[in-house]
Each structure stands twice: as C-alpha cells, then as structure tokens.
N, C-alpha and C. Protein backbone atom coordinates (compact mmCIF):
# COMPACT_ATOMS: atom_id res chain seq x y z
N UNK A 1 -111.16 49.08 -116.90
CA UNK A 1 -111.56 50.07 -117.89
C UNK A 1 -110.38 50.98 -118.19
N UNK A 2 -110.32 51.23 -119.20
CA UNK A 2 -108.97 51.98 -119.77
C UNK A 2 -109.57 53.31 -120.37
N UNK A 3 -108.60 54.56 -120.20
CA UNK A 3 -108.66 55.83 -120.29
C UNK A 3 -108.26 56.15 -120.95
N UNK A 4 -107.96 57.39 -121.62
CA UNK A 4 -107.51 58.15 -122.54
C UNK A 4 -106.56 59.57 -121.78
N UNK A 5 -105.45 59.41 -122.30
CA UNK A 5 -104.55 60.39 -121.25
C UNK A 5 -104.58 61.78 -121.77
N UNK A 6 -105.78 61.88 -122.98
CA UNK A 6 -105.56 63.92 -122.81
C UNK A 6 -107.12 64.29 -121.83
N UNK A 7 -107.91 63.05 -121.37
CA UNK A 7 -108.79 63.13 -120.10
C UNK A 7 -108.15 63.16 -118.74
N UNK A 8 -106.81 62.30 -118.87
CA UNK A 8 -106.25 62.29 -117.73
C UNK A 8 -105.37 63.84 -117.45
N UNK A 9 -105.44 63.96 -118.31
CA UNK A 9 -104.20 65.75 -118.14
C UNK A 9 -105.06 66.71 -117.81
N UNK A 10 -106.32 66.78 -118.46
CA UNK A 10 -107.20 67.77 -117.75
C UNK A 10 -107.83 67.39 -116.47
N UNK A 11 -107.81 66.52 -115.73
CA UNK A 11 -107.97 66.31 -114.90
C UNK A 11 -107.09 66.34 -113.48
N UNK A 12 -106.10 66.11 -113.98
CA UNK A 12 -104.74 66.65 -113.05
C UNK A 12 -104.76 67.87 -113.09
N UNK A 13 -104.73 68.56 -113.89
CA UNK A 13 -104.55 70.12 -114.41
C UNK A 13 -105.72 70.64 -113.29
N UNK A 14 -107.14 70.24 -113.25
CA UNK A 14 -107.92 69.90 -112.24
C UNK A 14 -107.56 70.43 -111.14
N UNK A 15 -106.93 69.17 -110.61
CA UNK A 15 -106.98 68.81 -109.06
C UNK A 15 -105.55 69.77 -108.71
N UNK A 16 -104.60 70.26 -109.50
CA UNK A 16 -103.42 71.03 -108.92
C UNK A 16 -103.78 72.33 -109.09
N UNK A 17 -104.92 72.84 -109.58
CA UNK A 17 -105.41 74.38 -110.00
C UNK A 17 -104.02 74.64 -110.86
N UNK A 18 -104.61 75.07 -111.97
CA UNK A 18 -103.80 75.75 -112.93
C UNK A 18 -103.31 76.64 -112.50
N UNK A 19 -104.31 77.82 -111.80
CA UNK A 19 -103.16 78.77 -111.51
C UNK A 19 -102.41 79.14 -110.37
N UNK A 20 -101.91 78.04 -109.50
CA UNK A 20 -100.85 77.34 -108.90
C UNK A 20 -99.60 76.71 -109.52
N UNK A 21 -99.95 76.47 -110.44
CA UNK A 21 -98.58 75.59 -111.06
C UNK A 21 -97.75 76.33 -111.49
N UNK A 22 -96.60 75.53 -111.25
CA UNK A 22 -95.27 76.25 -111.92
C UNK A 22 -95.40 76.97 -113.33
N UNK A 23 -94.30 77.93 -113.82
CA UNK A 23 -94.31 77.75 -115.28
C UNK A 23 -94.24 76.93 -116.04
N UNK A 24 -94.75 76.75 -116.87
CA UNK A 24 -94.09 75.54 -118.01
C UNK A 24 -94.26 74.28 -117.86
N UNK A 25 -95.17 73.94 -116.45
CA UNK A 25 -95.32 72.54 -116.05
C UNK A 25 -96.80 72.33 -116.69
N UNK A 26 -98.07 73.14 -117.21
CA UNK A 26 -98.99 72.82 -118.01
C UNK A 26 -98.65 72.14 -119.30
N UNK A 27 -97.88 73.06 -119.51
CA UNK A 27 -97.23 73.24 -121.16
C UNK A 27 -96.49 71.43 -121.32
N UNK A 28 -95.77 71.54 -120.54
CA UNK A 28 -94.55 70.08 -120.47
C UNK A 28 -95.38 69.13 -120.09
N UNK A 29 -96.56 69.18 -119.35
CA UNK A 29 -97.88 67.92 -119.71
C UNK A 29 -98.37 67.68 -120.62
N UNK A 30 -98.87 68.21 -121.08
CA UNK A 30 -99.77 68.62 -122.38
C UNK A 30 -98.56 67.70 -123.35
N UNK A 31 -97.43 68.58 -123.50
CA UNK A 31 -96.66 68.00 -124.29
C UNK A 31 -96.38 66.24 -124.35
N UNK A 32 -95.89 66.06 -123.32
CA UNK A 32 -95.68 64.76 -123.44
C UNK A 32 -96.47 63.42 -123.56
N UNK A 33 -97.79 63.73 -123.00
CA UNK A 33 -98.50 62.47 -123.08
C UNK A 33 -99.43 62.47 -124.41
N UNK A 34 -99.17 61.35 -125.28
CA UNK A 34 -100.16 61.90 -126.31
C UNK A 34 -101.20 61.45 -126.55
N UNK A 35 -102.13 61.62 -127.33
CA UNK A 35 -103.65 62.09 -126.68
C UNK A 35 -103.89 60.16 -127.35
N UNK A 36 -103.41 59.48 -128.02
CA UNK A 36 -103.69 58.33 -128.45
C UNK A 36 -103.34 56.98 -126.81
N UNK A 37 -102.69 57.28 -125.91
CA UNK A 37 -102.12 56.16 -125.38
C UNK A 37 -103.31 55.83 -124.16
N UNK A 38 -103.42 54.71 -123.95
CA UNK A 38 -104.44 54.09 -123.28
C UNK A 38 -104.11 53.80 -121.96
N UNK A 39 -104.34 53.62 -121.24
CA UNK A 39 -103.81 53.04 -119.41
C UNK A 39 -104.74 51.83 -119.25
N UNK A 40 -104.10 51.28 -118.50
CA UNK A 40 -105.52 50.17 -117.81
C UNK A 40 -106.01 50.89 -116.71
N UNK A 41 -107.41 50.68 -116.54
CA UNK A 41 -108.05 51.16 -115.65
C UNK A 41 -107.33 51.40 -113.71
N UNK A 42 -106.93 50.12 -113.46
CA UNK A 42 -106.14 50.62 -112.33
C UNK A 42 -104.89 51.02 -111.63
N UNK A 43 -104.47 51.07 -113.05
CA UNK A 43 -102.59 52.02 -113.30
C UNK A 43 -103.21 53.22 -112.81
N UNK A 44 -104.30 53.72 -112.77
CA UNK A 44 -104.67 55.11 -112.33
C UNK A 44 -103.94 55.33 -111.06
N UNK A 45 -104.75 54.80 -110.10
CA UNK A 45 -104.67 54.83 -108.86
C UNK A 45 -103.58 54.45 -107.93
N UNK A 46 -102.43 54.85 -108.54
CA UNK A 46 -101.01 54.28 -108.31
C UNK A 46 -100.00 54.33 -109.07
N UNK A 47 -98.68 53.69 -108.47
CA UNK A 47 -97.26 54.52 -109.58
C UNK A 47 -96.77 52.55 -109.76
N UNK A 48 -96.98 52.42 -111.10
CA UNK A 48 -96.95 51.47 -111.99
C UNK A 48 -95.48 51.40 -112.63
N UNK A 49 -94.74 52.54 -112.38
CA UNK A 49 -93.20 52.34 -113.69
C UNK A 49 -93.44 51.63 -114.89
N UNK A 50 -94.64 51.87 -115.66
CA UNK A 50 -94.39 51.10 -116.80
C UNK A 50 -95.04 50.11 -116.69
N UNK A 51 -95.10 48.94 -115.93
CA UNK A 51 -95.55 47.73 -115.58
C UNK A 51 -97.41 47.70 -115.78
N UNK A 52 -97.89 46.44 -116.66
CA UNK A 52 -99.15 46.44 -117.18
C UNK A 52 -99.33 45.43 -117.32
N UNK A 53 -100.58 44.79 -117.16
CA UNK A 53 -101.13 43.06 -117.54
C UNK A 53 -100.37 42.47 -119.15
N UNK A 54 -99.81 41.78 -118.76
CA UNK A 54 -99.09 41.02 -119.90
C UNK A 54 -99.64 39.58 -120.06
N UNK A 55 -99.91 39.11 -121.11
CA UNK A 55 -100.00 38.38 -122.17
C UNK A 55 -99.36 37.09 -122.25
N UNK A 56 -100.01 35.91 -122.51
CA UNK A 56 -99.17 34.96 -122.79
C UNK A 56 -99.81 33.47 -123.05
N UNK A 57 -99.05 32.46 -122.97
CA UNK A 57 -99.60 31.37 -123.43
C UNK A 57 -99.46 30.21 -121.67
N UNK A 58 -100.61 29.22 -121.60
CA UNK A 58 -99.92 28.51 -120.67
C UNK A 58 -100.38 27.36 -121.10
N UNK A 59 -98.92 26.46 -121.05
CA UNK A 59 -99.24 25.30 -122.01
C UNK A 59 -99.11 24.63 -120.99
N UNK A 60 -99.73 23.18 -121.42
CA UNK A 60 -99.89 21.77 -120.66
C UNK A 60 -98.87 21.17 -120.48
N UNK A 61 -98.51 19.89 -119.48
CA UNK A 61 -96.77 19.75 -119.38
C UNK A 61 -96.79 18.39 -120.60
N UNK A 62 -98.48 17.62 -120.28
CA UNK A 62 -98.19 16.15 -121.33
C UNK A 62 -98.91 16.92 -122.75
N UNK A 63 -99.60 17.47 -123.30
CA UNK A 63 -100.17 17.40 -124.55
C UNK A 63 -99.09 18.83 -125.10
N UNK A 64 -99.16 19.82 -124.25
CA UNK A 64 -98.77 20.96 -124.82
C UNK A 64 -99.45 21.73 -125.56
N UNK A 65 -100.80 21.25 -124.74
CA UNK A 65 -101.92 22.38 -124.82
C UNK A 65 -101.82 23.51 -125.08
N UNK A 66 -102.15 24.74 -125.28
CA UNK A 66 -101.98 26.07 -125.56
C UNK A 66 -103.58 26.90 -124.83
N UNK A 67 -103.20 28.03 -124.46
CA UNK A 67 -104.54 28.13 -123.17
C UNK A 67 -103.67 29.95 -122.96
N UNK A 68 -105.05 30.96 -123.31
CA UNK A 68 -104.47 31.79 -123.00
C UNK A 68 -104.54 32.26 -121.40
N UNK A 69 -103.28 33.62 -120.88
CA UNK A 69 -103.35 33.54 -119.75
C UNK A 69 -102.50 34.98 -119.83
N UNK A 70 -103.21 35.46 -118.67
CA UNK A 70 -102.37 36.86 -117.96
C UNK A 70 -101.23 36.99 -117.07
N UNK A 71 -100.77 37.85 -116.83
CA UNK A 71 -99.80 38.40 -115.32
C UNK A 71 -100.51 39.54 -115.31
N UNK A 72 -100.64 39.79 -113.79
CA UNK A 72 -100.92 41.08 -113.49
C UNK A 72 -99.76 41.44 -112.71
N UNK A 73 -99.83 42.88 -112.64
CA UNK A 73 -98.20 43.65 -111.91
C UNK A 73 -98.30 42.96 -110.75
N UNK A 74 -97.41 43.14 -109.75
CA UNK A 74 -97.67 42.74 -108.95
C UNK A 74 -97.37 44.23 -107.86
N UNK A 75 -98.65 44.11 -106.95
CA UNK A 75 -98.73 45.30 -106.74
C UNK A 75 -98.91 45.55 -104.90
N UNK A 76 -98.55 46.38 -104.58
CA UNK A 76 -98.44 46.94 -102.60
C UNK A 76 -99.22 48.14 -102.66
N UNK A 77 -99.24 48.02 -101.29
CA UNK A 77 -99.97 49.52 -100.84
C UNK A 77 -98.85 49.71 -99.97
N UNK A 78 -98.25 50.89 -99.75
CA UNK A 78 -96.86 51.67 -99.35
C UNK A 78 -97.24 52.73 -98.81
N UNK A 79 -96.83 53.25 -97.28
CA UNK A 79 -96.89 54.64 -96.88
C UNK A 79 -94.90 54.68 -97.48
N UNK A 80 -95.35 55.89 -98.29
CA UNK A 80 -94.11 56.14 -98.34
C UNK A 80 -93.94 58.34 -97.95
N UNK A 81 -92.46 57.93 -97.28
CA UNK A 81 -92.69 59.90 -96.75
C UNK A 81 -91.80 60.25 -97.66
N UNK A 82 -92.79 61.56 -98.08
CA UNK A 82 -92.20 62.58 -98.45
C UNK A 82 -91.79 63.80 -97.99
N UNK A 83 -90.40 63.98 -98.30
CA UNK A 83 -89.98 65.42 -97.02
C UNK A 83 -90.44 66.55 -97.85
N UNK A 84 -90.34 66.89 -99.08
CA UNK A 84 -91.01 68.11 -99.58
C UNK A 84 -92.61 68.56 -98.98
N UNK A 85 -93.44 67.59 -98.64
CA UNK A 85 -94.54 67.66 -98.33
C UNK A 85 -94.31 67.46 -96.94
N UNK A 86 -93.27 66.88 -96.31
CA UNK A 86 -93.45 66.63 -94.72
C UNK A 86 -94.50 65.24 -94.12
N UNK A 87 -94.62 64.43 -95.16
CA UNK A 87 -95.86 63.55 -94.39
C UNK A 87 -95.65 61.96 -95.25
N UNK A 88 -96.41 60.97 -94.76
CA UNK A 88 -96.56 60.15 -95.46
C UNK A 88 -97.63 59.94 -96.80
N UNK A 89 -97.36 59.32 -97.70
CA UNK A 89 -98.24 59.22 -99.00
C UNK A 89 -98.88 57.64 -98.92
N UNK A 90 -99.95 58.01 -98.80
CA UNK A 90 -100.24 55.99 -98.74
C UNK A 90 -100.69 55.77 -100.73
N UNK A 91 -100.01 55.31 -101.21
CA UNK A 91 -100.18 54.93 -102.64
C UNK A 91 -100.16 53.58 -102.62
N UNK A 92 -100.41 52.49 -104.13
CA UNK A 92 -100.57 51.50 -104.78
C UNK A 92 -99.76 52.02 -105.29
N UNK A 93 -98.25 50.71 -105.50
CA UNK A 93 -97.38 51.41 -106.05
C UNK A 93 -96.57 49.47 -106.47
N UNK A 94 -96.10 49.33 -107.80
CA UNK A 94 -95.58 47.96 -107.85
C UNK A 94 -93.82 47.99 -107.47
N UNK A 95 -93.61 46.05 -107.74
CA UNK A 95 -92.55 46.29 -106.68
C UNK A 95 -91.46 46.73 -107.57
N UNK A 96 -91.00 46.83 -109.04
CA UNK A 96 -90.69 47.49 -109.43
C UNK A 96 -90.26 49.04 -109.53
N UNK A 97 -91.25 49.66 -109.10
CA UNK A 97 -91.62 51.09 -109.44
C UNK A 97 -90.98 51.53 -107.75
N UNK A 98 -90.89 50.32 -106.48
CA UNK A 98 -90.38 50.09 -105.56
C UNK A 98 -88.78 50.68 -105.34
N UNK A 99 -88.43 49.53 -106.34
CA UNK A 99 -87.36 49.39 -106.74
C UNK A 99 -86.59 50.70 -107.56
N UNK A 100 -87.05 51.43 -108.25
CA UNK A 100 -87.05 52.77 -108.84
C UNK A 100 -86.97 53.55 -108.18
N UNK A 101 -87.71 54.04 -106.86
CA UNK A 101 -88.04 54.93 -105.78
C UNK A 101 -86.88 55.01 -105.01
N UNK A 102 -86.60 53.40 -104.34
CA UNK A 102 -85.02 53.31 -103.78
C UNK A 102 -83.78 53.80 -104.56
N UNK A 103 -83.85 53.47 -105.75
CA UNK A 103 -82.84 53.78 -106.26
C UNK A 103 -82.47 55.62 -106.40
N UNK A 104 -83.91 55.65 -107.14
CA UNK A 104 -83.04 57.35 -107.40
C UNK A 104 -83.55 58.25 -105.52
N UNK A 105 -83.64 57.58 -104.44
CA UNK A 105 -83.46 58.41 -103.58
C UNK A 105 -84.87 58.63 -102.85
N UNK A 106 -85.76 58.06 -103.04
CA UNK A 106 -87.01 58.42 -102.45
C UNK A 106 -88.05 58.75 -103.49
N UNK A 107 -89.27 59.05 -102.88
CA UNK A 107 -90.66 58.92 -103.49
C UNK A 107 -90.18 60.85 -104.07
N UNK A 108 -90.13 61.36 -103.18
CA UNK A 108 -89.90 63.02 -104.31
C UNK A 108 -88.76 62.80 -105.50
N UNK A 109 -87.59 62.68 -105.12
CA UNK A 109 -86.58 62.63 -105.92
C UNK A 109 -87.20 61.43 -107.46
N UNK A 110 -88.11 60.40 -106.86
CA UNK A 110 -88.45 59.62 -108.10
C UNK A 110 -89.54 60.20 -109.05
N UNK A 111 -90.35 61.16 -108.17
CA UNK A 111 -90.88 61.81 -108.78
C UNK A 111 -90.20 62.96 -109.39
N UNK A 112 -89.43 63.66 -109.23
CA UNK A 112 -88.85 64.56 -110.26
C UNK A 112 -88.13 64.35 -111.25
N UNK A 113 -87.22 63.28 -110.95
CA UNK A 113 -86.36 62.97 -111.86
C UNK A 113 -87.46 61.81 -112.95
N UNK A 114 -88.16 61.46 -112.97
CA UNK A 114 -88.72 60.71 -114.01
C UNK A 114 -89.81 61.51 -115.01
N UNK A 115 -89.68 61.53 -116.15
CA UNK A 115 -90.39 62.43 -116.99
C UNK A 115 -92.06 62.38 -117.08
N UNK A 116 -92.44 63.24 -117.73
CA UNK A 116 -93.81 63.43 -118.04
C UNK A 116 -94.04 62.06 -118.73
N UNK A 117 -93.68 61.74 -119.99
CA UNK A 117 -93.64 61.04 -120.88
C UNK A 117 -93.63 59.56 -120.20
N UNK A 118 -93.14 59.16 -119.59
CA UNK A 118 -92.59 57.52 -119.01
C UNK A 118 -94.04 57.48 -117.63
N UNK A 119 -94.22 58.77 -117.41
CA UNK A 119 -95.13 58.54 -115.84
C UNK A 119 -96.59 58.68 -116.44
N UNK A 120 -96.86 57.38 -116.60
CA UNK A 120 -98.51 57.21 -117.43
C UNK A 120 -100.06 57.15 -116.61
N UNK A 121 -99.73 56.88 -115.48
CA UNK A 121 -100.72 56.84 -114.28
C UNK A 121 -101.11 58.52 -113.72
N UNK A 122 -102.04 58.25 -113.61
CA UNK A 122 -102.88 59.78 -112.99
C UNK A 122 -102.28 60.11 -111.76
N UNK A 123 -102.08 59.39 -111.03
CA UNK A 123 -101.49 59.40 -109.64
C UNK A 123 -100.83 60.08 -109.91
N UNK A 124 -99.43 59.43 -110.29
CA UNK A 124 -98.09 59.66 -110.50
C UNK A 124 -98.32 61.29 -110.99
N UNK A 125 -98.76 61.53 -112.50
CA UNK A 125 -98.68 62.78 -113.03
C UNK A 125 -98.81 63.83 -111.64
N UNK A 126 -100.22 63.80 -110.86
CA UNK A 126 -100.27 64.29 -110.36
C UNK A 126 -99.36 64.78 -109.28
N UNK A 127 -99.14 63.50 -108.62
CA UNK A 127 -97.85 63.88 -107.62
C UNK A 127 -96.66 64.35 -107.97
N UNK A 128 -96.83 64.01 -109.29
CA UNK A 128 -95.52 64.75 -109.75
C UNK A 128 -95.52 66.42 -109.95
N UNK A 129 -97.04 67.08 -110.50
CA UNK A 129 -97.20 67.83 -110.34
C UNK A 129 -97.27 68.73 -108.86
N UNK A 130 -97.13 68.31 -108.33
CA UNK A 130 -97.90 68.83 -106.78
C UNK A 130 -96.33 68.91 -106.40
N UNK A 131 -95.59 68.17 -106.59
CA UNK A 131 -94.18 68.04 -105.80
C UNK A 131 -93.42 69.32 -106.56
N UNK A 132 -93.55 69.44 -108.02
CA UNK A 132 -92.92 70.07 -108.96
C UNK A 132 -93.43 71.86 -108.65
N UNK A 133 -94.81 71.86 -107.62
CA UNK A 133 -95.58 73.06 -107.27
C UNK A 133 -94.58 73.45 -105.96
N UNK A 134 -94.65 71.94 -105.05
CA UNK A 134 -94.27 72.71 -103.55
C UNK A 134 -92.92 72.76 -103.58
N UNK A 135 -91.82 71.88 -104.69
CA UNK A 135 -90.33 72.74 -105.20
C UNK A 135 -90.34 73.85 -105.00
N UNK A 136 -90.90 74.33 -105.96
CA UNK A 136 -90.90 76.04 -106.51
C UNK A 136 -91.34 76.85 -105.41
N UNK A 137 -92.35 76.66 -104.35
CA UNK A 137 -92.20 77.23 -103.33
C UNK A 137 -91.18 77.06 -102.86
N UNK A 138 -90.68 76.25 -102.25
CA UNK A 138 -89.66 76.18 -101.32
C UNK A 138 -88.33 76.60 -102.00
N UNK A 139 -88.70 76.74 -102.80
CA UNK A 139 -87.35 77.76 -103.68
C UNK A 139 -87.01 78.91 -103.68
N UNK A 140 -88.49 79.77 -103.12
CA UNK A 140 -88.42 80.84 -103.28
C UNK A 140 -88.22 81.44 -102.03
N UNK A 141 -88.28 80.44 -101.08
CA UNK A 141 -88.38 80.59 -99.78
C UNK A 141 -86.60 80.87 -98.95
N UNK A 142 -86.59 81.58 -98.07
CA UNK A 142 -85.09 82.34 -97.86
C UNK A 142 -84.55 81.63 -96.58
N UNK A 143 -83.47 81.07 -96.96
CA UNK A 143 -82.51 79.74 -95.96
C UNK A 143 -81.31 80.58 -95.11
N UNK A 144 -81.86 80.30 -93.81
CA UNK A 144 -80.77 81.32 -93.34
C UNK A 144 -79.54 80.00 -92.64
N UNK A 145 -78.65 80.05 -92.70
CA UNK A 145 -77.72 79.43 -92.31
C UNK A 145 -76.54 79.79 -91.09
N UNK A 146 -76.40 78.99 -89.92
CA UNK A 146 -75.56 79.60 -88.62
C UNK A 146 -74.63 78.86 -89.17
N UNK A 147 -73.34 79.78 -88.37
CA UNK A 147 -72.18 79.55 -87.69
C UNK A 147 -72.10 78.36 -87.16
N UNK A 148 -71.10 77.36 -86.86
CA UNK A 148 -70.66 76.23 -86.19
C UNK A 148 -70.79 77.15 -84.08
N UNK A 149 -70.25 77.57 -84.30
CA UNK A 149 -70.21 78.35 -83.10
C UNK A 149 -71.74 78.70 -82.27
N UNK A 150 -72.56 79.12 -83.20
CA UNK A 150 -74.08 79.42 -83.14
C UNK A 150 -75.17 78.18 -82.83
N UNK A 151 -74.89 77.25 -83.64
CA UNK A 151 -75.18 75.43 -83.50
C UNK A 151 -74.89 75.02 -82.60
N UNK A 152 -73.60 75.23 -81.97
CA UNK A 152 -73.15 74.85 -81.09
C UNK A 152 -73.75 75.56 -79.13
N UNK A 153 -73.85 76.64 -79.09
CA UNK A 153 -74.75 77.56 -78.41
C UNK A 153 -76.39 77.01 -78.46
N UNK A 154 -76.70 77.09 -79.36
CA UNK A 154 -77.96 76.44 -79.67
C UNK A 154 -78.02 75.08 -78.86
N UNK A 155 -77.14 74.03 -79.49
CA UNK A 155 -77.42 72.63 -78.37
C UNK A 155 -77.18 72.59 -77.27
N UNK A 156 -76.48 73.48 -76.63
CA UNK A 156 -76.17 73.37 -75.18
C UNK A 156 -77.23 74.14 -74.57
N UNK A 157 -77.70 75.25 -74.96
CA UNK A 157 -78.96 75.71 -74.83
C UNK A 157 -80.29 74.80 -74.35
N UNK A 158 -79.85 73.84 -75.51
CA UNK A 158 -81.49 72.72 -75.58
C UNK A 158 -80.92 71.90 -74.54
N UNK A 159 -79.56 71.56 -74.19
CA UNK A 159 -79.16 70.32 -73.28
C UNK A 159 -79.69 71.01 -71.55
N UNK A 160 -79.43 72.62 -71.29
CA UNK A 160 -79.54 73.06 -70.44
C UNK A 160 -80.96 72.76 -70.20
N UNK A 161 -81.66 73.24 -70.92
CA UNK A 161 -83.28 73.75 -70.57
C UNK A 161 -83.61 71.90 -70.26
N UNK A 162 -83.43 71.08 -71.34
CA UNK A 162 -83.32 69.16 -70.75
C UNK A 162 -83.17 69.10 -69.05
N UNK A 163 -82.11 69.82 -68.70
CA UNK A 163 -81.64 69.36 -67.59
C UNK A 163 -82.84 70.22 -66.45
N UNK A 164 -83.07 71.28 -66.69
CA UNK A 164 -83.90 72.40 -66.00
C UNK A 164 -85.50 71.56 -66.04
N UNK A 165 -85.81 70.56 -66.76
CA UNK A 165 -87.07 70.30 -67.00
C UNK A 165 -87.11 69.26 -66.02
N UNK A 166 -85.96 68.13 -65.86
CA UNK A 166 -85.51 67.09 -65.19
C UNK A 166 -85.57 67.65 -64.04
N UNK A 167 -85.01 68.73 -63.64
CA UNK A 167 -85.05 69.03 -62.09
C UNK A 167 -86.09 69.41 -61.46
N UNK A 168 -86.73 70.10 -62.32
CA UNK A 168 -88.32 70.44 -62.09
C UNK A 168 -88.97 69.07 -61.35
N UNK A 169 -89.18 68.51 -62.54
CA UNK A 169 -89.84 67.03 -61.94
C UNK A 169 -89.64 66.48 -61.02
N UNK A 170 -88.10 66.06 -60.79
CA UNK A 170 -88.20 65.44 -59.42
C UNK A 170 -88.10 66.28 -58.10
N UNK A 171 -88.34 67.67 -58.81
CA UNK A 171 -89.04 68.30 -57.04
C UNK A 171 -90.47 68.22 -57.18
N UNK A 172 -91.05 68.22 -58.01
CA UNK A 172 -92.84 67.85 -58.11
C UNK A 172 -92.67 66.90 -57.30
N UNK A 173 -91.91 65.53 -57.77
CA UNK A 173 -91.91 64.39 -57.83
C UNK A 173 -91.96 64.57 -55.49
N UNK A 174 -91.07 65.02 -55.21
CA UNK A 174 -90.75 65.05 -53.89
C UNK A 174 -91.86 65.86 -53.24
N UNK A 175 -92.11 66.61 -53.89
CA UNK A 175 -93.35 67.65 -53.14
C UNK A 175 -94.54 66.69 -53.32
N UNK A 176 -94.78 65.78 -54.06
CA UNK A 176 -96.25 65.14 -53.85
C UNK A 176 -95.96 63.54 -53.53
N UNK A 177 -94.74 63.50 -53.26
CA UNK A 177 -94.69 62.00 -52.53
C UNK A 177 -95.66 62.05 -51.39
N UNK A 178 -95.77 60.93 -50.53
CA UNK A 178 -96.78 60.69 -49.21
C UNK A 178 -95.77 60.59 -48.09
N UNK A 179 -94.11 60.50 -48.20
CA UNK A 179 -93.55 60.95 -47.12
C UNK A 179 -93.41 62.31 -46.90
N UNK A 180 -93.53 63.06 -48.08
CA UNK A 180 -93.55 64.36 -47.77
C UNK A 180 -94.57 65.28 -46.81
N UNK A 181 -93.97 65.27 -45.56
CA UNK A 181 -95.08 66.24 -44.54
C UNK A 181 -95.07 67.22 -44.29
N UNK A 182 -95.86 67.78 -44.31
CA UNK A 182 -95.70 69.32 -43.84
C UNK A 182 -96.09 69.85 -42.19
C-alpha cells in the first residue's frame, strides 16, 4: 500500500514533538517533500536510498515470450550504532543504502548529510529528524578539554587503582583458600 508524503510529514512531525525540534527543521520538511510523491508501502519501515520495485519484461529463451515481472530491493535487517544516540538502531535498510552509510561514515553522518528531498521513507525522515534534534543538543552542550599532562595523570591513575583491585583479590583469594588456617 502506498502513501502520500504530506501524511508522512505530519506524522514524523508527530513522533519528534514539534516543539523539540530544531529551528528550521519543520520548515525544511515541509519544504522538500512534495505533497504529490507516492512511496511503496514498505519503503516506510526502513532506509531504501531510492531503491523501489522495478519493472520489467521476462522473456522465454526458445519463443521469446514476453511475461511481465518485478525486482524487489533487496533488503536486510541491520543493527547499526549510532554514537549521537549512543546505541544500536535495528532498521530494514537495502544493500545499497548499505553501501551509502559506509561510505559517507556511518548511519548518523548518512543521515545528515543526505537531504530532506532524496530521504523518501518515514523511517529515514524521522531518524533524520531525531539525529538533527540530538545534534543541536549536543551542541549546546560545553566540551571541556585536558592537557596531555592531565591524560596522562589520569591513566596512570586508572593503571594504579587496576593494580590495587588485583591485589585485593588475591588476598581474598588467600584468605578463603582451605590451606589457609587459623
């Protein structure tokens, strides 16, 4: 079953609460998808790049029959992680759109860098929205940065307390052996 994408925009618009979203990211939806373009029903539920049941002929090898016939995408289910969000995303995603993800750098980076306009699946919009939300947090958010010297203090720190945990244990370890008598 196929949709209508100014149902699909209010519906994303939906699920990210409007008034959560960035600036200008209602506006730059709205804009780009236009209210005429159709999806197939299960481009929804997944990041498609474009890719859609295609069309064609399949002919016979002796008469040269003519016989119509489909492709469907060809399509995975993918945990793929995202570090903006910190977690894995389990999506339907084709191997194409695969192929896209690797390239520009991961499932966030493919989601930002690919436009409103080209990302026709509900999924996608959405995640794109949601990623384009927890950006802008983390933008606003204040990065404090150490010294080489400070990093350096810091790991020997963590190597010490390693070693302090190790020694612990194997005096447990000696205090509840069965040669141990008192």
């Amino acid at each position: 079953m196929a949709f209508r994408s100014n149902q699909m925009c209010k519906m994303i618009i939906k699920k990210v609460k409007e008034e959560t979203m960035a600036p200008g990211v209602k506006e730059s939806l709205k804009k780009f998808i236009p209210n005429n373009k159709v999806v197939m029903g299960r481009a929804k539920r997944g990041l498609f790049a474009g890719r859609h049941i295609q069309f064609g002929n399949q002919i016979s090898e002796d008469g040269g029959n003519k016989s119509r016939r489909t492709w469907k995408p060809n399509v995975q289910e993918k945990r793929l992680f995202s570090y903006i969000h910190d977690r894995h995303i389990r999506v339907k995603v084709t191997t194409h759109a695969l192929r896209c993800i690797d390239k520009a750098g991961g499932i966030d980076e493919y989601l930002l860098k690919t436009p409103y306009h080209k990302m026709d699946t509900e999924m996608g919009l959405y995640w794109k929205a949601e990623m384009e939300k927890k950006y802008e947090e983390l933008g606003k958010m204040d990065v404090a940065l150490f010294s080489p010297e400070d990093e350096a203090n810091f790991e020997q720190g963590f190597k010490d307390l390693k070693l302090d945990e190790r020694a612990a244990r194997k005096e447990a370890k000696l205090f509840h052996s069965p040669l141990c008598i008192l």
